[in-house]
Structure formats: C-alpha cells, structure tokens
PDB file of N, CA and C in Angstrom:
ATOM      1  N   UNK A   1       7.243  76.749 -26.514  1.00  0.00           N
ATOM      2  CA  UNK A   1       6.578  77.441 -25.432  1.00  0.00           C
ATOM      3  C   UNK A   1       5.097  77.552 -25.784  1.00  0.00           C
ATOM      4  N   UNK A   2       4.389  77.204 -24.839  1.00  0.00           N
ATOM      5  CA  UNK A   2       3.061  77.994 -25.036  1.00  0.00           C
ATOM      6  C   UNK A   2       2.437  78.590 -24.499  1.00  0.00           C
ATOM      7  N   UNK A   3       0.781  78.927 -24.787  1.00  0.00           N
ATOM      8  CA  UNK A   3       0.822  80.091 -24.377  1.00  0.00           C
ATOM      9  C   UNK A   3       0.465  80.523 -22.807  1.00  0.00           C
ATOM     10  N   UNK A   4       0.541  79.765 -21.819  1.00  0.00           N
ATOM     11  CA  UNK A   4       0.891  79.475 -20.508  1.00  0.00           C
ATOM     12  C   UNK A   4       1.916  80.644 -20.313  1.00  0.00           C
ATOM     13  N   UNK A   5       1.597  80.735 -18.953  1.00  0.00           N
ATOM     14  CA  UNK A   5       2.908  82.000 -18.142  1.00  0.00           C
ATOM     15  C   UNK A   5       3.900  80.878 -18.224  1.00  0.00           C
ATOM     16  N   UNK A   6       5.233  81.598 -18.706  1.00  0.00           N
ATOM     17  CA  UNK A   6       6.360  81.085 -18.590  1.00  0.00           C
ATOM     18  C   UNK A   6       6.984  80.223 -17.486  1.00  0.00           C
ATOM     19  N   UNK A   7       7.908  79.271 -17.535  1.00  0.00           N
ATOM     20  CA  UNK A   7       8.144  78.096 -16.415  1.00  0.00           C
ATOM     21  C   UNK A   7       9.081  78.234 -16.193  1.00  0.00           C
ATOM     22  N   UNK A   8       9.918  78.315 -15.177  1.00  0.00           N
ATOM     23  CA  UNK A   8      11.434  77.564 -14.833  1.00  0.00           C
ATOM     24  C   UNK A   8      11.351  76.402 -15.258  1.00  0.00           C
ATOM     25  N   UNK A   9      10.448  75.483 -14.297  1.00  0.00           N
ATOM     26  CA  UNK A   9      10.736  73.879 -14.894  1.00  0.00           C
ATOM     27  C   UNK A   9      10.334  73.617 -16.317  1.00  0.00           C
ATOM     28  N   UNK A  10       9.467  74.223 -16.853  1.00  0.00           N
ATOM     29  CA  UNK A  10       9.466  73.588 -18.262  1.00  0.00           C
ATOM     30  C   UNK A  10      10.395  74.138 -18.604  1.00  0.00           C
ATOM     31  N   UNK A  11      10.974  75.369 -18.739  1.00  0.00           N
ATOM     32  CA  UNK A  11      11.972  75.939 -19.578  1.00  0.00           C
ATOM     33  C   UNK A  11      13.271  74.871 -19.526  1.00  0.00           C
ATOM     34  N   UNK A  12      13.825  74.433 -18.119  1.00  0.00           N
ATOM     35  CA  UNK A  12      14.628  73.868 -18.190  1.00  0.00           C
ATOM     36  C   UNK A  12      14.316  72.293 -18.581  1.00  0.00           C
ATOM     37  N   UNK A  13      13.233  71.929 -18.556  1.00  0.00           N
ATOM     38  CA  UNK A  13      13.055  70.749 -19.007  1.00  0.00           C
ATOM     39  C   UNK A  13      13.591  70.509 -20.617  1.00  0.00           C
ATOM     40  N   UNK A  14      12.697  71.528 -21.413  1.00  0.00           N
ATOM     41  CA  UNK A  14      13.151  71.474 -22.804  1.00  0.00           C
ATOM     42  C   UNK A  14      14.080  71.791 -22.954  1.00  0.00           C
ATOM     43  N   UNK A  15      14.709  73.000 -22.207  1.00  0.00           N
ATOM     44  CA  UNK A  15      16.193  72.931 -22.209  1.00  0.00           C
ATOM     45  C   UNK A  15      17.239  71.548 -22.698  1.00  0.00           C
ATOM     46  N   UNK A  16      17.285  70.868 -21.504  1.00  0.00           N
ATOM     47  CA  UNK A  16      18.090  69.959 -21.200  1.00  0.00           C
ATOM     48  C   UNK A  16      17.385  68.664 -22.407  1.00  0.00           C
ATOM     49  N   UNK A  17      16.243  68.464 -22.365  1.00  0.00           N
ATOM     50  CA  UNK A  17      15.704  67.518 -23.710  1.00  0.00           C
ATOM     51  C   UNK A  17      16.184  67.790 -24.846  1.00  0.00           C
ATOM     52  N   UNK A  18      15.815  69.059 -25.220  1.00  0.00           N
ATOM     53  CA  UNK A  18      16.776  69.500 -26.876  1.00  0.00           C
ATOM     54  C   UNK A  18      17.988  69.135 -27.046  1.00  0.00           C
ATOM     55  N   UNK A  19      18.843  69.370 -26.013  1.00  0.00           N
ATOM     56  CA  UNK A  19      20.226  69.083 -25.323  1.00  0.00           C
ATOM     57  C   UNK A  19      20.568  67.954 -26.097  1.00  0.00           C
ATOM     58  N   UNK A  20      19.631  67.154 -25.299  1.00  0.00           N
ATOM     59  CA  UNK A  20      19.844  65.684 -25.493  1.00  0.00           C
ATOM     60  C   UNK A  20      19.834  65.243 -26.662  1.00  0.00           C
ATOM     61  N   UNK A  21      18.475  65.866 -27.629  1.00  0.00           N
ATOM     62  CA  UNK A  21      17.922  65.134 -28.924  1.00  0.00           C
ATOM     63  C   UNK A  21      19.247  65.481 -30.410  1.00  0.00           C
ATOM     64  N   UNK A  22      19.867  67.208 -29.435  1.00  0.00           N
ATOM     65  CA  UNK A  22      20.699  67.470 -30.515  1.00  0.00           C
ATOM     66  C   UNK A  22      21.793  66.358 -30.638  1.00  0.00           C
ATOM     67  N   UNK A  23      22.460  65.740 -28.873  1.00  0.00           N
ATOM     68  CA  UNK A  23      23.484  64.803 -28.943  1.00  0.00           C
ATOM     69  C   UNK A  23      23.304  64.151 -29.781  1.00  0.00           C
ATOM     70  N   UNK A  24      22.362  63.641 -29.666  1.00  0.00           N
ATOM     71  CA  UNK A  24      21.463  61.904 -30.459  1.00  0.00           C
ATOM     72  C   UNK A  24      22.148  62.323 -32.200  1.00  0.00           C
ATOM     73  N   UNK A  25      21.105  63.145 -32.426  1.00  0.00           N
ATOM     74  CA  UNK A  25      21.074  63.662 -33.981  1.00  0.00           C
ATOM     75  C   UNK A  25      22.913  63.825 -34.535  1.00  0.00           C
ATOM     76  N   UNK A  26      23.377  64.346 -33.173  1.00  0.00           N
ATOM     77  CA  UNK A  26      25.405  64.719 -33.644  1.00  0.00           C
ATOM     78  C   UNK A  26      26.276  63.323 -33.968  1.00  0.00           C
ATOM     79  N   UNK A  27      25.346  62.592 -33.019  1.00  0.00           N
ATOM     80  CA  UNK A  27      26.293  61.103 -32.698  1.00  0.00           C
ATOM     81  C   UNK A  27      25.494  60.141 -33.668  1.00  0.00           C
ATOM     82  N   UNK A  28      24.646  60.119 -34.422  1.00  0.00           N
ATOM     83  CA  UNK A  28      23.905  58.853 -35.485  1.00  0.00           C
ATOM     84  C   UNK A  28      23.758  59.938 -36.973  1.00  0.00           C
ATOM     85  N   UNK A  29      24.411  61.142 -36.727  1.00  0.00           N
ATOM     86  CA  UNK A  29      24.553  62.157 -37.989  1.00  0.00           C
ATOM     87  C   UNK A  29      23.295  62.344 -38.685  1.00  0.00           C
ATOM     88  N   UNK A  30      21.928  62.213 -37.703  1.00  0.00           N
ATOM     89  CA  UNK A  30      20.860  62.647 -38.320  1.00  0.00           C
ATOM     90  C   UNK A  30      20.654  63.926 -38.027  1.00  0.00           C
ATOM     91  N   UNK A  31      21.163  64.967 -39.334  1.00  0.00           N
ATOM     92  CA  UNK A  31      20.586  66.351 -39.375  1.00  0.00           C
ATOM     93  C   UNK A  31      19.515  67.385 -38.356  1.00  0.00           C
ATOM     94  N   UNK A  32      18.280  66.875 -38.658  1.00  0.00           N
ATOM     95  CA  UNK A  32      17.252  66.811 -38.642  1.00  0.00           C
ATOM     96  C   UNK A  32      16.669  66.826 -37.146  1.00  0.00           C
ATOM     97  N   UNK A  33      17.509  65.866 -36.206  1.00  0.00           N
ATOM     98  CA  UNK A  33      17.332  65.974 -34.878  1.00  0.00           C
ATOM     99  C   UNK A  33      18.382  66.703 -34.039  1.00  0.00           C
ATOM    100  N   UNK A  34      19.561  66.701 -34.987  1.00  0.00           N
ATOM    101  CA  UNK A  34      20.047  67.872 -34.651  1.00  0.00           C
ATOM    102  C   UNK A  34      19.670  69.410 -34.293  1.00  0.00           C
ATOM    103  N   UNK A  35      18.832  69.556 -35.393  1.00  0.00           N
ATOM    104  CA  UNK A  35      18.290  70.486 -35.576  1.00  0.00           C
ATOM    105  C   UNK A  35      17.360  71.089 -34.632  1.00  0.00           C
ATOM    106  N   UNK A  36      16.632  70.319 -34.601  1.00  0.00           N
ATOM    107  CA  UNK A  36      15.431  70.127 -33.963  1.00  0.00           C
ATOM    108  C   UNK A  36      15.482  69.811 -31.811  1.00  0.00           C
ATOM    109  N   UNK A  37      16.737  69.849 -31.829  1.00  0.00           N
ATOM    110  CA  UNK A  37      17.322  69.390 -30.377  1.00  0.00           C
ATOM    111  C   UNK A  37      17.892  70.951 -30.370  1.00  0.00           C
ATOM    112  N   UNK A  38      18.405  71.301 -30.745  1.00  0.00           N
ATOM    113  CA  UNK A  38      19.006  72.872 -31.163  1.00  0.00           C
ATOM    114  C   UNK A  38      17.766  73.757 -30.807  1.00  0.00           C
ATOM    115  N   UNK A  39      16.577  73.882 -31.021  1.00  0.00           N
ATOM    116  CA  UNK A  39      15.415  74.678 -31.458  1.00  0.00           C
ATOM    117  C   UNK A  39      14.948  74.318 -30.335  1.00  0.00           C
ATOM    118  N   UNK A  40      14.728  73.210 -29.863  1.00  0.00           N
ATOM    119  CA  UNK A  40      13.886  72.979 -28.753  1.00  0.00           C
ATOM    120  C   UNK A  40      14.715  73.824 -27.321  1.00  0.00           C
ATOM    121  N   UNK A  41      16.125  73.543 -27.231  1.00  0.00           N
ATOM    122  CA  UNK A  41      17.322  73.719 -26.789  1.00  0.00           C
ATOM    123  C   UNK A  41      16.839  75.442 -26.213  1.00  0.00           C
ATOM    124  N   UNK A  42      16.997  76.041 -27.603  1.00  0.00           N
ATOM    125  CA  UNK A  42      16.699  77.707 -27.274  1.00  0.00           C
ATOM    126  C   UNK A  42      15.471  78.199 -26.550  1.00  0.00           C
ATOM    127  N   UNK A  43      14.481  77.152 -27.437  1.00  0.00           N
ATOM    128  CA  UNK A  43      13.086  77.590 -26.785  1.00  0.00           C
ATOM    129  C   UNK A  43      12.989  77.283 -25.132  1.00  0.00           C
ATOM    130  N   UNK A  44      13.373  76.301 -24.694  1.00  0.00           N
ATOM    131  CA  UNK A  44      13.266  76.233 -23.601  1.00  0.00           C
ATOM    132  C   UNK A  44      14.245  77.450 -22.495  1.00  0.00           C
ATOM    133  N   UNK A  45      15.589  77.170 -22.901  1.00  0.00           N
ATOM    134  CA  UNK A  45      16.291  78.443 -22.676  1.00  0.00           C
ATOM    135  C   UNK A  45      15.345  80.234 -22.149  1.00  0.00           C
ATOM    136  N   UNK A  46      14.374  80.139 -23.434  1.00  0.00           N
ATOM    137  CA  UNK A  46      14.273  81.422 -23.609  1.00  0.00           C
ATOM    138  C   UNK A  46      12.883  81.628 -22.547  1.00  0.00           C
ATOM    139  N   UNK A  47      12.631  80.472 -22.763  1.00  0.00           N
ATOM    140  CA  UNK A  47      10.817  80.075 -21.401  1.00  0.00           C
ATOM    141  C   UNK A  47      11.268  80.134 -19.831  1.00  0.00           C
ATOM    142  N   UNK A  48      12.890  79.486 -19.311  1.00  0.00           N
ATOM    143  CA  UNK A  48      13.362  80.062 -18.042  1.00  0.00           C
ATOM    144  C   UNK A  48      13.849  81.021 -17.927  1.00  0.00           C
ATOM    145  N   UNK A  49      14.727  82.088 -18.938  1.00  0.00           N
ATOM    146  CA  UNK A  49      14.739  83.562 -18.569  1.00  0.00           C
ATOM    147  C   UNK A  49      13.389  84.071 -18.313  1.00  0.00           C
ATOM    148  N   UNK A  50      12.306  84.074 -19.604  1.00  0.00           N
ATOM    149  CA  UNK A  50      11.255  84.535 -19.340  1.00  0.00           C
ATOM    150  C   UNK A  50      10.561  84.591 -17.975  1.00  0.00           C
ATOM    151  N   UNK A  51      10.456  83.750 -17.633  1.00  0.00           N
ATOM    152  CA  UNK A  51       9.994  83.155 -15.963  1.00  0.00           C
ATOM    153  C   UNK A  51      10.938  83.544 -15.258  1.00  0.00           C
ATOM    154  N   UNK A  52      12.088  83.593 -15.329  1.00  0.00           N
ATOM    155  CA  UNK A  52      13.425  83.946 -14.425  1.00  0.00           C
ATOM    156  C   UNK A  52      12.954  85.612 -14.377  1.00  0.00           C
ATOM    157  N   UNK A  53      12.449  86.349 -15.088  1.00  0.00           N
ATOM    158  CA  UNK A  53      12.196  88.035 -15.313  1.00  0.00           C
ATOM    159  C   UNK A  53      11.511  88.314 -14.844  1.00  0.00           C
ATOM    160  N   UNK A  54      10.387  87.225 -14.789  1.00  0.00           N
ATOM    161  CA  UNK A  54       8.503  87.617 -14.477  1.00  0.00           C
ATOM    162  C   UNK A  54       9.489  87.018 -12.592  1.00  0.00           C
ATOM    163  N   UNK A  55       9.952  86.274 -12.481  1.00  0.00           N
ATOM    164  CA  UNK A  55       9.792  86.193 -10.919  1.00  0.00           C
ATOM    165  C   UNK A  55      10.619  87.696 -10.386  1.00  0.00           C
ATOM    166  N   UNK A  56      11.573  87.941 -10.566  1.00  0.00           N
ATOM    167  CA  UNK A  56      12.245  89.466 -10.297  1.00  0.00           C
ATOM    168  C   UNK A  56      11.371  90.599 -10.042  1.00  0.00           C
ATOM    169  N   UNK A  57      10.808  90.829 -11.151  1.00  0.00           N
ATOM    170  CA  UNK A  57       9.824  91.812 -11.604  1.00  0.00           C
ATOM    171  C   UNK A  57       9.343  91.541 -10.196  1.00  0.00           C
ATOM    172  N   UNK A  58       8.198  90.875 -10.285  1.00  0.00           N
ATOM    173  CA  UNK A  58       7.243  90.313  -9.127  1.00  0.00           C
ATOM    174  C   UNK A  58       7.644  90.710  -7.734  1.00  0.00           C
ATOM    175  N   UNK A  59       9.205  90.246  -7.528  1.00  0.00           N
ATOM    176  CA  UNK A  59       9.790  90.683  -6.220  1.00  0.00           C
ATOM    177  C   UNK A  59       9.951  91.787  -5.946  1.00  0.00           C
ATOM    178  N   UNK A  60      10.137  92.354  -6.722  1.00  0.00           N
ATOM    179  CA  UNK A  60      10.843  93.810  -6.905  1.00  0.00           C
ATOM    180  C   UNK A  60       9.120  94.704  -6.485  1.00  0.00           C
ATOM    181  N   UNK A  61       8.103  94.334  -6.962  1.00  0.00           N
ATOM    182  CA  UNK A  61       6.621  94.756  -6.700  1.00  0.00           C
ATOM    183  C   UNK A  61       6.271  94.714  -5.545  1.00  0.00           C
ATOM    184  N   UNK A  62       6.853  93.593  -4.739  1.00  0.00           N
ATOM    185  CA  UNK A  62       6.462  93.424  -3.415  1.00  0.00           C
ATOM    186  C   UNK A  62       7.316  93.901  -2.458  1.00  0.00           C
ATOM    187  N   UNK A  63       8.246  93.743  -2.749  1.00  0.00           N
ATOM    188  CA  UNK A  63       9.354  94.753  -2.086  1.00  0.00           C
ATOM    189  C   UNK A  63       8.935  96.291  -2.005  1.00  0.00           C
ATOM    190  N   UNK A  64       8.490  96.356  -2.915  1.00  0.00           N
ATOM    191  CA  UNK A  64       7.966  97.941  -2.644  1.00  0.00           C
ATOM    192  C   UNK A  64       6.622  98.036  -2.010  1.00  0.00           C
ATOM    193  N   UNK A  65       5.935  97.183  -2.236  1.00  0.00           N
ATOM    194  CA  UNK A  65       4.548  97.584  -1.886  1.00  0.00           C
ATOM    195  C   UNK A  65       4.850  97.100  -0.072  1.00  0.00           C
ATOM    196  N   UNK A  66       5.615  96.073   0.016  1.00  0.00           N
ATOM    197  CA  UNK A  66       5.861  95.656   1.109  1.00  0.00           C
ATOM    198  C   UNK A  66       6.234  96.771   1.947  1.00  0.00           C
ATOM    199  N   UNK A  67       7.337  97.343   1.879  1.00  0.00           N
ATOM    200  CA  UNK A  67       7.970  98.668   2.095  1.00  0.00           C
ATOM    201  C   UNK A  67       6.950 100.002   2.718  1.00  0.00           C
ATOM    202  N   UNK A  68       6.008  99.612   1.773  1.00  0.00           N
ATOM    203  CA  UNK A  68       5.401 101.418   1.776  1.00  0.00           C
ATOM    204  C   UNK A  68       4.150 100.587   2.577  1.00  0.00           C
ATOM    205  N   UNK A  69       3.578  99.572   2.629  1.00  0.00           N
ATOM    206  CA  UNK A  69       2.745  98.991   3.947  1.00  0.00           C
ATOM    207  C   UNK A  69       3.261  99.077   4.916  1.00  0.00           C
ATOM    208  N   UNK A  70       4.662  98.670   5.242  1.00  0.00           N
ATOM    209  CA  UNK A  70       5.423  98.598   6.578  1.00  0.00           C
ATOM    210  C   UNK A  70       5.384 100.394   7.487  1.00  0.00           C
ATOM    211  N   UNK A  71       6.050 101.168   6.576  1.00  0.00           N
ATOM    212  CA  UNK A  71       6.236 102.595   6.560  1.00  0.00           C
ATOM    213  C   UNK A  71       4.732 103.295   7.278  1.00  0.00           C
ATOM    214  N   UNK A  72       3.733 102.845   6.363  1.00  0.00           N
ATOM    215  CA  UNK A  72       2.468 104.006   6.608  1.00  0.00           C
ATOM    216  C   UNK A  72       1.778 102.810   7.722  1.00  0.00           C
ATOM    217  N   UNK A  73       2.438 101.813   8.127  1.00  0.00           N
ATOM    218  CA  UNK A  73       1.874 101.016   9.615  1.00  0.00           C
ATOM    219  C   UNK A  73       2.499 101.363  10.754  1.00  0.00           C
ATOM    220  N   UNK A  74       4.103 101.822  10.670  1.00  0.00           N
ATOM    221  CA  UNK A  74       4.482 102.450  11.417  1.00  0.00           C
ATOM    222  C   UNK A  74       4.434 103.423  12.221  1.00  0.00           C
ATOM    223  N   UNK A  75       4.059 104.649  10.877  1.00  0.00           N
ATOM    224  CA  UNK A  75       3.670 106.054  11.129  1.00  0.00           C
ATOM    225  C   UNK A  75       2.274 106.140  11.650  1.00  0.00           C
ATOM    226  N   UNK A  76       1.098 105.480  11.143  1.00  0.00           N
ATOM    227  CA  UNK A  76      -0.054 105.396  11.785  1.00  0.00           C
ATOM    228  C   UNK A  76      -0.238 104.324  13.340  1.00  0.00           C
ATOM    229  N   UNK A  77       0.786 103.614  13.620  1.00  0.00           N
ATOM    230  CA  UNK A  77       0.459 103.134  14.486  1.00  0.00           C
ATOM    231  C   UNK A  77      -0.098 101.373  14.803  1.00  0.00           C
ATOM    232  N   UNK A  78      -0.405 101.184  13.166  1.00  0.00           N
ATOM    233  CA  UNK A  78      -1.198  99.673  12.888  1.00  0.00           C
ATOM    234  C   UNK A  78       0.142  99.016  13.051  1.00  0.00           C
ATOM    235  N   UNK A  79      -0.045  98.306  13.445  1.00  0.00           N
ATOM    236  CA  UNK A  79       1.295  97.197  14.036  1.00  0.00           C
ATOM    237  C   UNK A  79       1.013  96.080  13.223  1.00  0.00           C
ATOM    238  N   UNK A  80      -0.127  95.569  12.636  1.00  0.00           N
ATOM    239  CA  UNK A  80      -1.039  94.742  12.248  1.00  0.00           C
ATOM    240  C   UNK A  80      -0.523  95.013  10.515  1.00  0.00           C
ATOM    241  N   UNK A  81      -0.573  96.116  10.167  1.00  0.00           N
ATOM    242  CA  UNK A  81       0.065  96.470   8.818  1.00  0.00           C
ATOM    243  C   UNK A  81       1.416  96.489   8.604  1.00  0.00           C
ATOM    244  N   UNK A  82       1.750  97.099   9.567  1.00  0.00           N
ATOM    245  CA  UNK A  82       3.800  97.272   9.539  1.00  0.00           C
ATOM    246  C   UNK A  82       4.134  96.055   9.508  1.00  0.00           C
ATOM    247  N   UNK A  83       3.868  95.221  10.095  1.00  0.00           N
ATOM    248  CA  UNK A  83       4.480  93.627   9.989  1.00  0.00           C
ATOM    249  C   UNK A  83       4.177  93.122   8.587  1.00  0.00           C
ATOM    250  N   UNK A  84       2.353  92.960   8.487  1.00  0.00           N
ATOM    251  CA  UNK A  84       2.533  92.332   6.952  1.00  0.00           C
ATOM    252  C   UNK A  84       3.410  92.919   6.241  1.00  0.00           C
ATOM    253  N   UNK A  85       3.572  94.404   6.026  1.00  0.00           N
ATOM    254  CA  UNK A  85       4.426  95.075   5.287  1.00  0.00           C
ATOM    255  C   UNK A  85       5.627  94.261   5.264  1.00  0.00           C
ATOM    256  N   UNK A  86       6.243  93.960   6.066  1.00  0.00           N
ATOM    257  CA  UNK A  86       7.756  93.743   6.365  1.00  0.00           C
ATOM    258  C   UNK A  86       8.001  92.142   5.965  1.00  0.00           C
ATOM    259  N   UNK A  87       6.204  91.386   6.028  1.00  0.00           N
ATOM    260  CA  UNK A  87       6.628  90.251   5.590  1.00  0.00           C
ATOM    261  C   UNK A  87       6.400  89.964   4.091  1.00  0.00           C
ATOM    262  N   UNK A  88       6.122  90.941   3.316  1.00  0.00           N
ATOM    263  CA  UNK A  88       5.720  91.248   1.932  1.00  0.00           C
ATOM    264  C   UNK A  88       6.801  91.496   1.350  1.00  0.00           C
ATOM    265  N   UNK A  89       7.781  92.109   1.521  1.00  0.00           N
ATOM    266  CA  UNK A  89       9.189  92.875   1.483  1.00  0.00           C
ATOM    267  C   UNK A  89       9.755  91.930   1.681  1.00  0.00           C
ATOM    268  N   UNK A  90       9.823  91.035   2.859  1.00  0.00           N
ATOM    269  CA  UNK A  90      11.020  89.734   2.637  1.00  0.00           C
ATOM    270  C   UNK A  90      11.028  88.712   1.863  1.00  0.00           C
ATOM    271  N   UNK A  91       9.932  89.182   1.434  1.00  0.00           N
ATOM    272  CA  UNK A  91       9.082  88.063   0.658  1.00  0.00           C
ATOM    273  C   UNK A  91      10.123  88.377  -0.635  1.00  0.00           C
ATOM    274  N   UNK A  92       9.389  89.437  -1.193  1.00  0.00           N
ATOM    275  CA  UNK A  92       9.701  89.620  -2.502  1.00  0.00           C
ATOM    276  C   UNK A  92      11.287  89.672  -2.395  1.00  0.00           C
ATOM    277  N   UNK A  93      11.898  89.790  -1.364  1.00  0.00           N
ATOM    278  CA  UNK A  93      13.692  89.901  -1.364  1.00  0.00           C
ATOM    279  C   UNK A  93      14.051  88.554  -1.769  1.00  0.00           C
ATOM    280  N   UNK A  94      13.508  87.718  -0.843  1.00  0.00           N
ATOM    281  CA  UNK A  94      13.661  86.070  -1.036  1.00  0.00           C
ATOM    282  C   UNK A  94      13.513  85.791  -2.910  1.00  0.00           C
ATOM    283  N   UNK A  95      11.870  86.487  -3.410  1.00  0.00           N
ATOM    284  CA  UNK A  95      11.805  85.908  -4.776  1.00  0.00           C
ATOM    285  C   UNK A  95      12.724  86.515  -5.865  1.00  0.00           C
ATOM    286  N   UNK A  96      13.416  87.998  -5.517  1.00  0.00           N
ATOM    287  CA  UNK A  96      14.209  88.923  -6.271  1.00  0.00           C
ATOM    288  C   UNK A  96      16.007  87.660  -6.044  1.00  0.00           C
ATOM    289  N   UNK A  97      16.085  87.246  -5.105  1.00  0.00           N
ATOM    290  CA  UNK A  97      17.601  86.263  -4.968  1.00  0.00           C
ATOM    291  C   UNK A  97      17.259  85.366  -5.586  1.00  0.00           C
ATOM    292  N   UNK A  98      16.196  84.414  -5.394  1.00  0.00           N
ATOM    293  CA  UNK A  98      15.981  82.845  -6.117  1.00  0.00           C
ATOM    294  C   UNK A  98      16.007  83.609  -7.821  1.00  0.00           C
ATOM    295  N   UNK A  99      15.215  84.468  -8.611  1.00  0.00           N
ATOM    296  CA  UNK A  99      15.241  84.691  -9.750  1.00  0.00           C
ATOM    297  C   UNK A  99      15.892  85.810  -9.996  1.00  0.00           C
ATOM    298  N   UNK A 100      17.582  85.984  -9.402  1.00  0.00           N
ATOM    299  CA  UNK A 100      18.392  87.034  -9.892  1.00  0.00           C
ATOM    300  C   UNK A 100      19.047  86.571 -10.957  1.00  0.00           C
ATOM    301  N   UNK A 101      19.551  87.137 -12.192  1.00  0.00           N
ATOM    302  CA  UNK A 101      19.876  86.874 -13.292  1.00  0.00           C
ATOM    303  C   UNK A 101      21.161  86.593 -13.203  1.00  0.00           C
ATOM    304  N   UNK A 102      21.553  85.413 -14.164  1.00  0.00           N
ATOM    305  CA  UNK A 102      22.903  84.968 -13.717  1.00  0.00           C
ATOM    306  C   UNK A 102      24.029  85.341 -15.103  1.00  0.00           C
TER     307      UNK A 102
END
C-alpha cells in the first residue's frame, strides 16, 4: 500500500496478484514467492477494507448532513435546500450499500 487514500481496485488488484504469485511459488515449490504472494495477498486485502470503511464512513456523513439540509429546507421553506438535502442523503445511502461490510 502506499501512501495514497486507500483503493478498492488496487486493493483487489494485489489481492488477487499475490493470490496468484503464492499459486506459482506452491506449484514450482519456490518458498520465497510463496511468501511473498501471501504478503502481497494481505496487503491488498487490507487496502480494500480500508477503502471499503473510508467509503461507509463518507456515506454515513452525507446521510446526515443530507438529512439535516433536507429538514431545516423544509421548515424554512427553501425548497431549493430540502431537495439538495434529500439528494445528499440518497447519495450517501447508495455509497453506505455499495461499501457495506461483508
């Protein structure tokens, strides 16, 4: 990983590469890429939760902020606010389902 905001796609990229490099290393009994397919394996793993958390989080922010725009557009009357509100909130509902933890 580096030091970049965390990825789905890279995470699963190295994911599934380590995957691979460990097969290689299991099936020609080189240690070493075993190893090393293993390590890459986790790291990537651990770069799409990471990103899988940061997108939740995120939703979960807008969902609320969405919420309490919609609410105080209502009560005041801005029609113009209550909507963004409501489309801020579906928003973040949409990004809270795509990065719900499995």
């Amino acid at each position: 990983m580096s030091s970049q905001e965390p990825s789905k796609v890279s995470g699963q990229f190295h994911s599934v590469k380590g995957t691979a490099v460990e097969t290689i290393g299991d099936v020609t009994g080189m240690s070493s890429w075993s190893q090393s397919g293993k390590e890459e394996h986790a790291k990537g793993e651990g770069e799409y939760n990471a990103a899988q958390a940061k997108g939740y989080v995120e939703g979960v922010s807008d969902r609320a902020t969405g919420y309490k725009d919609s609410v105080v557009g209502a009560v005041t009357g801005d029609k113009s606010q209550q909507t963004a509100g409501n489309v801020k909130n579906e928003k973040g509902q949409t990004q809270q389902e795509i990065n719900k933890p499995t």
